[in-house]
N, C-alpha and C. Protein backbone atom coordinates (compact mmCIF):
# COMPACT_ATOMS: atom_id res chain seq x y z
N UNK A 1 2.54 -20.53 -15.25
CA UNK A 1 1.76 -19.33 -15.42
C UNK A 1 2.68 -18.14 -15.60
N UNK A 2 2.37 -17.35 -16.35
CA UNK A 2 2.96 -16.11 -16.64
C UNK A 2 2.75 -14.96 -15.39
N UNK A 3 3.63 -13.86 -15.71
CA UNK A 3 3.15 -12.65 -15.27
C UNK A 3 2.25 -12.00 -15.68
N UNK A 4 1.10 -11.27 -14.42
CA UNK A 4 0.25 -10.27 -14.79
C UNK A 4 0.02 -8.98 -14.08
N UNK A 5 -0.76 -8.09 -14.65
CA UNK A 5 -0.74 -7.19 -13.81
C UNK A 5 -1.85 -7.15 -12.36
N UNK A 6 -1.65 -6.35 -11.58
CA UNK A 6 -2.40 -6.58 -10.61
C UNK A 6 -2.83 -5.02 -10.16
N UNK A 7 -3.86 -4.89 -11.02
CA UNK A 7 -4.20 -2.83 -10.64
C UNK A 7 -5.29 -3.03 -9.10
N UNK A 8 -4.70 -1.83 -8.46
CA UNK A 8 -4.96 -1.68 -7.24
C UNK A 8 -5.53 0.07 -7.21
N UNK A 9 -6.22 0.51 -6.54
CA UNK A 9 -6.53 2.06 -5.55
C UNK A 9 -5.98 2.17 -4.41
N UNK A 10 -5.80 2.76 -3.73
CA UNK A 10 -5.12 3.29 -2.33
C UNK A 10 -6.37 4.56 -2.08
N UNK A 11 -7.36 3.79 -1.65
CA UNK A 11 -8.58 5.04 -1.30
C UNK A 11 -8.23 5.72 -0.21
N UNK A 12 -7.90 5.00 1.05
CA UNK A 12 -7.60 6.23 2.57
C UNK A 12 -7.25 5.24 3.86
N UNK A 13 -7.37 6.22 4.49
CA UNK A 13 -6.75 5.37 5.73
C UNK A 13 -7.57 6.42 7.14
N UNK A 14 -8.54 5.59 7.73
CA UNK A 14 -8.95 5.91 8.62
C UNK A 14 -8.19 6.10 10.09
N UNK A 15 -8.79 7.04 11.46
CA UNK A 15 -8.63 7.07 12.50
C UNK A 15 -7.21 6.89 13.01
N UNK A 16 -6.05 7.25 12.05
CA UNK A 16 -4.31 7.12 12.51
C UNK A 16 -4.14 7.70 13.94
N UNK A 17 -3.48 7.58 14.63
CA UNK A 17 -3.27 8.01 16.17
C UNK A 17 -2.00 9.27 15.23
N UNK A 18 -2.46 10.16 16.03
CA UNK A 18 -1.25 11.25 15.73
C UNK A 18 -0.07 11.42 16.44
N UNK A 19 0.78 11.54 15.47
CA UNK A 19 1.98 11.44 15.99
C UNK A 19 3.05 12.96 16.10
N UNK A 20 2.23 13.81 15.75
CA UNK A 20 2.53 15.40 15.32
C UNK A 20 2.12 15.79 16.51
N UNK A 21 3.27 16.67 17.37
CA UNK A 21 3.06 17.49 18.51
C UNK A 21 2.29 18.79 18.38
N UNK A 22 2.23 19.17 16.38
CA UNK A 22 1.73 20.38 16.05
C UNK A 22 1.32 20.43 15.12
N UNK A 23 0.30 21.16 14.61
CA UNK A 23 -0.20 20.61 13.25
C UNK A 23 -0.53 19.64 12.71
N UNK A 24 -1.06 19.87 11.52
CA UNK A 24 -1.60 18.49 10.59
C UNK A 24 -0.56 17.36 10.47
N UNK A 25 -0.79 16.27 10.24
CA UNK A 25 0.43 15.14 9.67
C UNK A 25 0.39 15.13 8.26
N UNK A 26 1.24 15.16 7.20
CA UNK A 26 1.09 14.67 6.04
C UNK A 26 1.39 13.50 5.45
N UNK A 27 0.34 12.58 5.57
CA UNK A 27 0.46 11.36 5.23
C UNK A 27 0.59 11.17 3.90
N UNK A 28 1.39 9.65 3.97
CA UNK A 28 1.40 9.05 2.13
C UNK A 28 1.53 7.42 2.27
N UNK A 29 1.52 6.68 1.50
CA UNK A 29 1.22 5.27 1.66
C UNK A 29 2.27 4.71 0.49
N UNK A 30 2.78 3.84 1.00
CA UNK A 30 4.31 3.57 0.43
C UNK A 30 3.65 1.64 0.09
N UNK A 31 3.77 1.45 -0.92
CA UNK A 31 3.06 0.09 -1.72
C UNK A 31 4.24 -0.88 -3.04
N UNK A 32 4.17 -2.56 -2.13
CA UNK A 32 5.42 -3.08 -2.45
C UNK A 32 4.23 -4.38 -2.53
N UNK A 33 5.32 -5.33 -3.38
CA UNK A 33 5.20 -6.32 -3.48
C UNK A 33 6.13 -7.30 -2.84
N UNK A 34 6.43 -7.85 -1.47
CA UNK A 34 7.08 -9.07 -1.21
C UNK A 34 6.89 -9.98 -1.27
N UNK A 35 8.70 -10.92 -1.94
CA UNK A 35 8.71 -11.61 -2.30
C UNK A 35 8.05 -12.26 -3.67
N UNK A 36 8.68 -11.14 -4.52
CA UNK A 36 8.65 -11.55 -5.57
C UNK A 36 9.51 -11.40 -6.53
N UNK A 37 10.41 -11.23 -8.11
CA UNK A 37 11.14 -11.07 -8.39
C UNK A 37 11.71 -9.73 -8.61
N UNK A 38 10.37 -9.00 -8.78
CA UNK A 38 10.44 -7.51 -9.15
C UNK A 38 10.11 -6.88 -7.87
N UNK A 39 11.62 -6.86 -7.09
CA UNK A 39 11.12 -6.10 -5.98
C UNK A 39 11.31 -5.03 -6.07
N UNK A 40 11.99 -3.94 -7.40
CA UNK A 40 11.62 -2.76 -7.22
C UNK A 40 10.22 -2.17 -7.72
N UNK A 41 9.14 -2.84 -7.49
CA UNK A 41 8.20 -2.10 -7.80
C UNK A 41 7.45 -1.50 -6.97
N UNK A 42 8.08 -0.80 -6.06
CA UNK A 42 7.86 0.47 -4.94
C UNK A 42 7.18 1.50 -5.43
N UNK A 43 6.07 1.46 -4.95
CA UNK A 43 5.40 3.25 -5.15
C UNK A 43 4.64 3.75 -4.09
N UNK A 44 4.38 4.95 -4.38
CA UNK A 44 4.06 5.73 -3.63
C UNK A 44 2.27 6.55 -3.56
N UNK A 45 2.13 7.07 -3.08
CA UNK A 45 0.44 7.52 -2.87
C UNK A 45 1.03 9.31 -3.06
N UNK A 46 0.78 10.08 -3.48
CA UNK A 46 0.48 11.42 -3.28
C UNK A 46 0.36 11.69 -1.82
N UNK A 47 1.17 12.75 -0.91
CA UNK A 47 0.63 13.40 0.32
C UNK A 47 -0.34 14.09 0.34
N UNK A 48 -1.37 13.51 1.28
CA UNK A 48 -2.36 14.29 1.66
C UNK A 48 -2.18 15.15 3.03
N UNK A 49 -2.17 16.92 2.58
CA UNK A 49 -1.44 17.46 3.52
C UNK A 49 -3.13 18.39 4.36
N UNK A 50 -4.12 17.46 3.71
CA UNK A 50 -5.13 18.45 4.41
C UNK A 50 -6.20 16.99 5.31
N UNK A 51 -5.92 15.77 4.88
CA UNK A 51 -6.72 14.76 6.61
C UNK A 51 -6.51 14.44 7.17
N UNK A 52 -5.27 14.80 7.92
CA UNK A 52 -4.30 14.43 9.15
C UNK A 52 -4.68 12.98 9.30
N UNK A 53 -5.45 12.63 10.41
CA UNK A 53 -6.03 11.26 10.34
C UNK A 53 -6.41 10.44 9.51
N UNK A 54 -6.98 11.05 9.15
CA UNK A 54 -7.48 10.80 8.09
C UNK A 54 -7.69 10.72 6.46
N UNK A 55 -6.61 10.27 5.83
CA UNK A 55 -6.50 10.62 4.80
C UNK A 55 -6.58 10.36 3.83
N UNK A 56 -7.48 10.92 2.70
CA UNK A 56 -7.72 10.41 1.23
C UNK A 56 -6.48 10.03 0.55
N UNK A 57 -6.49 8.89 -0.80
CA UNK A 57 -5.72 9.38 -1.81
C UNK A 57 -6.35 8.85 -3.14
N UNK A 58 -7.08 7.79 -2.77
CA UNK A 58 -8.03 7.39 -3.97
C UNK A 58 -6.65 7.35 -5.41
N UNK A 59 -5.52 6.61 -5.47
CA UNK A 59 -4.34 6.92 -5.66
C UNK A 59 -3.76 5.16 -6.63
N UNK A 60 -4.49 5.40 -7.88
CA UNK A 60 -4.39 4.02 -8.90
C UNK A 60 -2.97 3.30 -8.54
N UNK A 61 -2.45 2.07 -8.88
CA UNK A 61 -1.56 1.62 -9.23
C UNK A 61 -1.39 0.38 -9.41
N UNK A 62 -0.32 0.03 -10.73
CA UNK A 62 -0.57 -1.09 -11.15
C UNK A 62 0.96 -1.99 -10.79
N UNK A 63 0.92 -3.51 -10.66
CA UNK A 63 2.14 -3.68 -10.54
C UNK A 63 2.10 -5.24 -11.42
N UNK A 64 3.32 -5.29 -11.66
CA UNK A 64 3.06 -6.87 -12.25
C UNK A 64 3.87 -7.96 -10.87
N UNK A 65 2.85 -8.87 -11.19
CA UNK A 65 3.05 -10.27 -10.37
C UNK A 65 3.45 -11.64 -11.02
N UNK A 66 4.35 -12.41 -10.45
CA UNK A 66 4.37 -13.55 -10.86
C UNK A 66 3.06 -14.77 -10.17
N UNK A 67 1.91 -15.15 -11.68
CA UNK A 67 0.86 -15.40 -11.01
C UNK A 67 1.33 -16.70 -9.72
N UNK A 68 2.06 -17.89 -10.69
CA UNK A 68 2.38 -18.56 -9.82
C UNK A 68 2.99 -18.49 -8.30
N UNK A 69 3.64 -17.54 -8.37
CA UNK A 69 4.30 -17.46 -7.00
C UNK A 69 3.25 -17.19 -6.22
N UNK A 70 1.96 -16.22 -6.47
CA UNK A 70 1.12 -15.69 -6.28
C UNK A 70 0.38 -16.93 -5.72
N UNK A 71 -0.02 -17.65 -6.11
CA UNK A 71 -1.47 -18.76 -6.16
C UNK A 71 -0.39 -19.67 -4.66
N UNK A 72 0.83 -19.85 -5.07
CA UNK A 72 1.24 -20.73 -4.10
C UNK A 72 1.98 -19.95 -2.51
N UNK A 73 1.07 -18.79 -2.53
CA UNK A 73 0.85 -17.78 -1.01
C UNK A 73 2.54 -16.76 -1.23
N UNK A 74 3.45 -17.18 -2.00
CA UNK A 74 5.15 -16.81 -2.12
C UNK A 74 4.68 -14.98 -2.01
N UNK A 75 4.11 -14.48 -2.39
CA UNK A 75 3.96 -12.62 -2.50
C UNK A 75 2.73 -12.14 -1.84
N UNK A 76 3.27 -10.98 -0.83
CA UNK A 76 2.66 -10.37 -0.18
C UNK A 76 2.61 -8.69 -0.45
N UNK A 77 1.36 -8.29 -0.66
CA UNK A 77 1.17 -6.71 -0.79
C UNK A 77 1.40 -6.44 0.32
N UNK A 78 2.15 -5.67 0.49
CA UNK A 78 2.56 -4.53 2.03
C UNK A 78 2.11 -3.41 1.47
N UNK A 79 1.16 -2.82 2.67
CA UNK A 79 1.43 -0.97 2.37
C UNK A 79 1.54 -0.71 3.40
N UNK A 80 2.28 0.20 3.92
CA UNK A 80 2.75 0.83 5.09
C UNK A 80 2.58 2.79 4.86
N UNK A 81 2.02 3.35 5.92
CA UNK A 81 1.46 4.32 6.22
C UNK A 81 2.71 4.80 6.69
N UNK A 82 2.73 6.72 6.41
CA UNK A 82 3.98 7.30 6.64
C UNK A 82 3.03 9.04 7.15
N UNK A 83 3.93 9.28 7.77
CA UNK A 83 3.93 10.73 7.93
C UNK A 83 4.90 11.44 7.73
N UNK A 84 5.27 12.50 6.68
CA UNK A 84 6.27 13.36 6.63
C UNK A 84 6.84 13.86 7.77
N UNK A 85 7.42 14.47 7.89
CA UNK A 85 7.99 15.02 9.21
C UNK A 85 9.51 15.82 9.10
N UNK A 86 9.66 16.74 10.13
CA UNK A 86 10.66 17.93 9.53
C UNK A 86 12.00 17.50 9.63
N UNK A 87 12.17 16.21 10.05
CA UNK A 87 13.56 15.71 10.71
C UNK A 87 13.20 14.51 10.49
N UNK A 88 12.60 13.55 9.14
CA UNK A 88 12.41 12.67 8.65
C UNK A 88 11.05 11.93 9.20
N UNK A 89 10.79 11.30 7.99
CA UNK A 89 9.04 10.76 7.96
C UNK A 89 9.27 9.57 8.99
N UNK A 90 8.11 9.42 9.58
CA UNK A 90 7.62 8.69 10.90
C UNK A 90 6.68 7.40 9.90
N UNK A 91 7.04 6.12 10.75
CA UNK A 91 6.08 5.39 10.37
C UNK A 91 4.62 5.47 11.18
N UNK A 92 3.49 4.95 10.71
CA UNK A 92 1.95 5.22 11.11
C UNK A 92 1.44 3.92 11.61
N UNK A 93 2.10 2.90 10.77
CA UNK A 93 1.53 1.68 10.41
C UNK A 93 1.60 0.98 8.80
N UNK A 94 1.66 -0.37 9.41
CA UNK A 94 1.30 -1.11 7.93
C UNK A 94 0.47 -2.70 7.98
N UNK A 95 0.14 -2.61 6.93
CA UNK A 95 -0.42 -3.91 6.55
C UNK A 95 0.18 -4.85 5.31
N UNK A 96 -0.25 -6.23 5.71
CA UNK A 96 0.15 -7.23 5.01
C UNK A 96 -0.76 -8.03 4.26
N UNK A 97 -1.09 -8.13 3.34
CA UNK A 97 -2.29 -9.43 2.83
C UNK A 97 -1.68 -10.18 1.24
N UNK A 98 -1.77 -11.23 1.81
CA UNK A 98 -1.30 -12.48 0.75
C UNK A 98 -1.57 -11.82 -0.09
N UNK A 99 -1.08 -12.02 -1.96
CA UNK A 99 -1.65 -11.46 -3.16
C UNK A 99 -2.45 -12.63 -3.60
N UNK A 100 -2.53 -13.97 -2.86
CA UNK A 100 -3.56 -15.00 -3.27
C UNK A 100 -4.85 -14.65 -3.02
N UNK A 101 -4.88 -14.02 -1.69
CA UNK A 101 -6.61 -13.60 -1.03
C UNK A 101 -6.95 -12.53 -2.40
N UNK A 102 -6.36 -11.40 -2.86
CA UNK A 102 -6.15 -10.73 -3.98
C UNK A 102 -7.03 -11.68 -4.93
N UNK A 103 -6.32 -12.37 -5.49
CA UNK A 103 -6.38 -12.78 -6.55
C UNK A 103 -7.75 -13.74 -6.55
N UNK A 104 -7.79 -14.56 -5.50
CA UNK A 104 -9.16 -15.32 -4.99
C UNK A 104 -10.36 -14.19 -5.14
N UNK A 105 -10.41 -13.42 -4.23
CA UNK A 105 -11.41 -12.21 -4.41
C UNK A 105 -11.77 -11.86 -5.68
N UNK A 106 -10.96 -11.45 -6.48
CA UNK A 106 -11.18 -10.96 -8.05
C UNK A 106 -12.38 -11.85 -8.78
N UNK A 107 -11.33 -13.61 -8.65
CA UNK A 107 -11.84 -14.52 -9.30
C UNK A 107 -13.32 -15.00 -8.64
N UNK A 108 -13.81 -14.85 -7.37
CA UNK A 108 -15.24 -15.13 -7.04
C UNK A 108 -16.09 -13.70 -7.12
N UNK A 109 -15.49 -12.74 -8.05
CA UNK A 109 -15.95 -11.58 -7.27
C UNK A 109 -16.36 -10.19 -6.26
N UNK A 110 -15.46 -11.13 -5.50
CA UNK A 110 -14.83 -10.39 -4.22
C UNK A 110 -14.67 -8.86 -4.11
């Protein structure tokens, strides 16, 4: 199987525990593909500097996948949650989900 693309949104991220002694947090969402060949295909979400907790980005992106590696569980979407910060960005959290569940979902509908 060839490579394809795999377009994704980054809509928001609910209820973050704050980690800002003052003010808003400005969050952004940092989006990878592991374990796959093209591991620089790192991107990023726009900061949202006005939902602290809460934050929109509704934020397209497309990446290409190797399907096979894909189908046989080998690549995982990570996105990991960030907060800017004045003396370097803080992590929030992240998540992991196979790009097979991905790809299953699409194909029943999901």
């Amino acid at each position: 199987m060839a490579d394809r693309a795999l377009d994704l949104t980054i809509i928001s991220a609910k209820g973050l525990n704050k980690v800002n002694l003052v003010g808003k947090m400005d969050v952004y969402a940092v989006v990878y593909i592991n374990g796959t060949k093209n591991q620089d295909q790192k991107q990023k979400t726009p900061v949202d500097n006005n939902g602290d907790a809460n934050p929109n980005w509704n934020h397209q992106m497309k990446f290409m996948i190797n399907e096979s590696e894909a189908l046989q569980n080998r690549s995982t979407l990570v996105v990991k949650i960030k907060t800017e910060g004045m003396f370097g960005d803080k992590d929030l959290g992240e998540v992991h989900v196979p790009v097979k569940e991905l790809l299953e979902g699409a194909s029943t509908g999901g």
